[in-house]
Structure formats: C-alpha cells, structure tokens
Protein backbone atom coordinates (compact mmCIF):
# COMPACT_ATOMS: atom_id res chain seq x y z
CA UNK A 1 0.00 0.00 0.00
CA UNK A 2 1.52 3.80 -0.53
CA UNK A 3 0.70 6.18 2.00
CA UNK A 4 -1.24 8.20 -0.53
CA UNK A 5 -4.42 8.27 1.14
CA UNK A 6 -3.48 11.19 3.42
CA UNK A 7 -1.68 13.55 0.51
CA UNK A 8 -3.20 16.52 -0.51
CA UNK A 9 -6.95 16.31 -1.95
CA UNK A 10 -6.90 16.68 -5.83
CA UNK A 11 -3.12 15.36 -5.91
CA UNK A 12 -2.77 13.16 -8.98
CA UNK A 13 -0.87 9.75 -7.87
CA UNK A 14 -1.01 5.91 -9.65
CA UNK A 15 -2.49 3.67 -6.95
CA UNK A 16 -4.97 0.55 -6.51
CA UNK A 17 -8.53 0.43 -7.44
CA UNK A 18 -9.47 -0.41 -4.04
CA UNK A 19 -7.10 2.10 -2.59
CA UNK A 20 -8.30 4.80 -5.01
CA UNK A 21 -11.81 3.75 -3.54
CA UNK A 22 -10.71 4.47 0.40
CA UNK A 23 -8.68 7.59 -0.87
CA UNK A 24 -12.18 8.47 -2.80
CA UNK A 25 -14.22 7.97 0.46
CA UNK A 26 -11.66 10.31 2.64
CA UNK A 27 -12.00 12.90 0.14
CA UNK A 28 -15.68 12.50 0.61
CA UNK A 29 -15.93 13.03 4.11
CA UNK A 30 -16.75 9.97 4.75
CA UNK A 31 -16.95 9.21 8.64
CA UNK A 32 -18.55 5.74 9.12
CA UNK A 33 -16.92 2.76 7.30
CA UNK A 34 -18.55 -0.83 7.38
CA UNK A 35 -17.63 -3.76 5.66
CA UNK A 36 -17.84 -7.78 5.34
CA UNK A 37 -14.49 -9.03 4.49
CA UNK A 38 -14.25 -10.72 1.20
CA UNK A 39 -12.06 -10.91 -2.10
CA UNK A 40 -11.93 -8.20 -3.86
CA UNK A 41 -13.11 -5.51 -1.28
CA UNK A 42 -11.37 -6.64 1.65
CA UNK A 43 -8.30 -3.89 0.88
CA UNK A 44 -11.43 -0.87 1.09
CA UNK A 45 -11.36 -1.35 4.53
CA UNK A 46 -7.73 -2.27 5.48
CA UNK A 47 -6.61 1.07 3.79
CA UNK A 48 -9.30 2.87 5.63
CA UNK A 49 -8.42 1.64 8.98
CA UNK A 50 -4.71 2.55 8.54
CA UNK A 51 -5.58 6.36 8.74
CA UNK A 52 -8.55 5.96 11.09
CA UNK A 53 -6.99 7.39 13.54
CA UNK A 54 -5.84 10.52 11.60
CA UNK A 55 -8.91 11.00 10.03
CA UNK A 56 -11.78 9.94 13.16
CA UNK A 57 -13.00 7.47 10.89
CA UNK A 58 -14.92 4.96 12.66
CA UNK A 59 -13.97 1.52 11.38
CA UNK A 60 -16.03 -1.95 11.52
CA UNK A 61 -15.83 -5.79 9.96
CA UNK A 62 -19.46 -6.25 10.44
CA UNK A 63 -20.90 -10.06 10.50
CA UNK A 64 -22.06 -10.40 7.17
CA UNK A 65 -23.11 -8.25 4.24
CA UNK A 66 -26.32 -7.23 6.22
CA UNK A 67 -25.11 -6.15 9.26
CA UNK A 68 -22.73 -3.67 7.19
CA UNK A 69 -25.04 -1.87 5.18
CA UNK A 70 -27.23 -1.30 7.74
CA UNK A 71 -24.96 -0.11 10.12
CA UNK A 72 -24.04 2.50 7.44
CA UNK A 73 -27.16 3.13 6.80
CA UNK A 74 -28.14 3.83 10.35
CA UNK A 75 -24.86 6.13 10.30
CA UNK A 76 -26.45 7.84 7.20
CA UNK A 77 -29.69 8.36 9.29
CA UNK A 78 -27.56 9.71 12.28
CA UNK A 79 -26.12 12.58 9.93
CA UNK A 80 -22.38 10.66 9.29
CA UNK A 81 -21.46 10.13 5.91
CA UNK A 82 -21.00 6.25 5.30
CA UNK A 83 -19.88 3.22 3.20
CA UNK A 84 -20.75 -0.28 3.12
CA UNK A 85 -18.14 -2.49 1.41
CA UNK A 86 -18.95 -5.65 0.07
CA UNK A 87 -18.42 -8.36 -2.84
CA UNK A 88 -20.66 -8.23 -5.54
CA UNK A 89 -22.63 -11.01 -4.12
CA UNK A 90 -23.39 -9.70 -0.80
CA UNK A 91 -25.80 -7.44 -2.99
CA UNK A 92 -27.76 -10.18 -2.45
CA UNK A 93 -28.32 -10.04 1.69
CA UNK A 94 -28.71 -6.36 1.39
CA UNK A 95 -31.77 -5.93 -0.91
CA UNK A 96 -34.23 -5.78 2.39
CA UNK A 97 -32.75 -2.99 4.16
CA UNK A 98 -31.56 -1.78 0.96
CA UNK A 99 -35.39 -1.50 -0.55
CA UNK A 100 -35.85 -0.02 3.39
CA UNK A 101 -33.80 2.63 2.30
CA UNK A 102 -34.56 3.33 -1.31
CA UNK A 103 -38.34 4.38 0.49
CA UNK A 104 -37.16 6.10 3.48
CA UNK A 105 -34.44 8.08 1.75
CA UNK A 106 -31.13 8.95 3.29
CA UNK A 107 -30.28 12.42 4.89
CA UNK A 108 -26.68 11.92 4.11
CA UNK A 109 -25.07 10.30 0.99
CA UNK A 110 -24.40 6.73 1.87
CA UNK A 111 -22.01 4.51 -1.06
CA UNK A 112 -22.06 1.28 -1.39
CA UNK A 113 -19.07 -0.28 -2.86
CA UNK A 114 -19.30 -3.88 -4.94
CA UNK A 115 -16.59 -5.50 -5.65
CA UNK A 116 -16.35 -8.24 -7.96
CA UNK A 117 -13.93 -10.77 -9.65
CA UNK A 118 -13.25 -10.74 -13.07
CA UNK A 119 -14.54 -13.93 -15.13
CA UNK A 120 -12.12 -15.96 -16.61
CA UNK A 121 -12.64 -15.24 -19.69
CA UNK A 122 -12.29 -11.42 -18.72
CA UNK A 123 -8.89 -11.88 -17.56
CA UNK A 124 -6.91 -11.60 -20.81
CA UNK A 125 -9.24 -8.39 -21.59
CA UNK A 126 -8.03 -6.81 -18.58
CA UNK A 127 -4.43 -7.40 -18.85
C-alpha cells in the first residue's frame, strides 16, 4: 500500500482500485466505514483503517453483508457520511434494508461499494 491516502486532496498519484476507492471515500468526508471481508473488497477497509486514527474514521468488519449496510445506513440516518463495502454477491443479503432505504431516503449520501472478480474469460481483456 503507498501512503497516498493522506496527501493533498486533488493530488494526482497511480495507486490501486481499491485504494483509489478508500482515498475516494476520505476525500468524501466519509466518517462511518462498514464492511464484510471478502475478495476483492477486503483492501477498502484495510486502507481505511490505517488512517482511522488521523482522520476519526470509525472503522467496523461487520458479520455479514447485512449487518454492514445497515450499520451505514443507520450512520447515514444519524447525519455521518458512510460506506458499506462488500463483494458483488453480498448485494444479495442487502436488498431488504436496501429496498428499506430506497423508500425512506437517506439524509446523508451513503455509497455502497461492490466488488467483484473478473470472469475468466475477462482476464486476458483486462491485462
């Protein structure tokens, strides 16, 4: 990992995608950070908690895919900016409170980040 994530907003520097994603969510102002570990997303939230501190990010590995979108969404509802990091296929635990939320609204923006692995047959596309 480079230490970019704390450099000066706007700074152009060659990182990650996942890294570009934390460093997207500090620029934010993003104050509540939730996740489920799993490949590819796991790295959202291990950059994150590395300037946590710094930045008075609160940082959690939540049980499952559930759990961490709606403890971001509850941030949302609180008045923290949040994120909810997941694979692609925890899209599928989420769609209850995610429905919840699509009626309710949020106050504050809340992102939800999806990772997902490339097919196979993607792979030579991508290199």
């Amino acid at each position: 990992m480079s230490l970019n994530l704390l450099d000066k907003p706007g700074k152009i520097v060659l990182m990650m995608g996942n890294e570009a994603i934390a460093r997207g969510a500090l620029e934010a102002g993003v104050q509540f950070a939730a996740a489920y570990p799993g490949t590819p997303s796991s790295e959202v939230l291990a950059f994150l908690s590395r300037v946590s501190k710094e930045t008075g990010m609160y940082i959690e590995w939540s049980t499952n895919e559930k759990v961490a979108f709606e403890a971001a969404y509850s941030a949302s509802l609180a008045g923290l900016r949040s994120i909810a990091v997941m694979k692609h296929l925890g899209t599928h635990w989420i769609l209850d409170p995610l429905a919840v939320a699509a009626i309710t609204g949020c106050p504050r923006r809340i992102t939800r980040n999806f990772g997902r692995r490339p097919l196979s047959s993607q792979l030579p596309k991508l290199c």
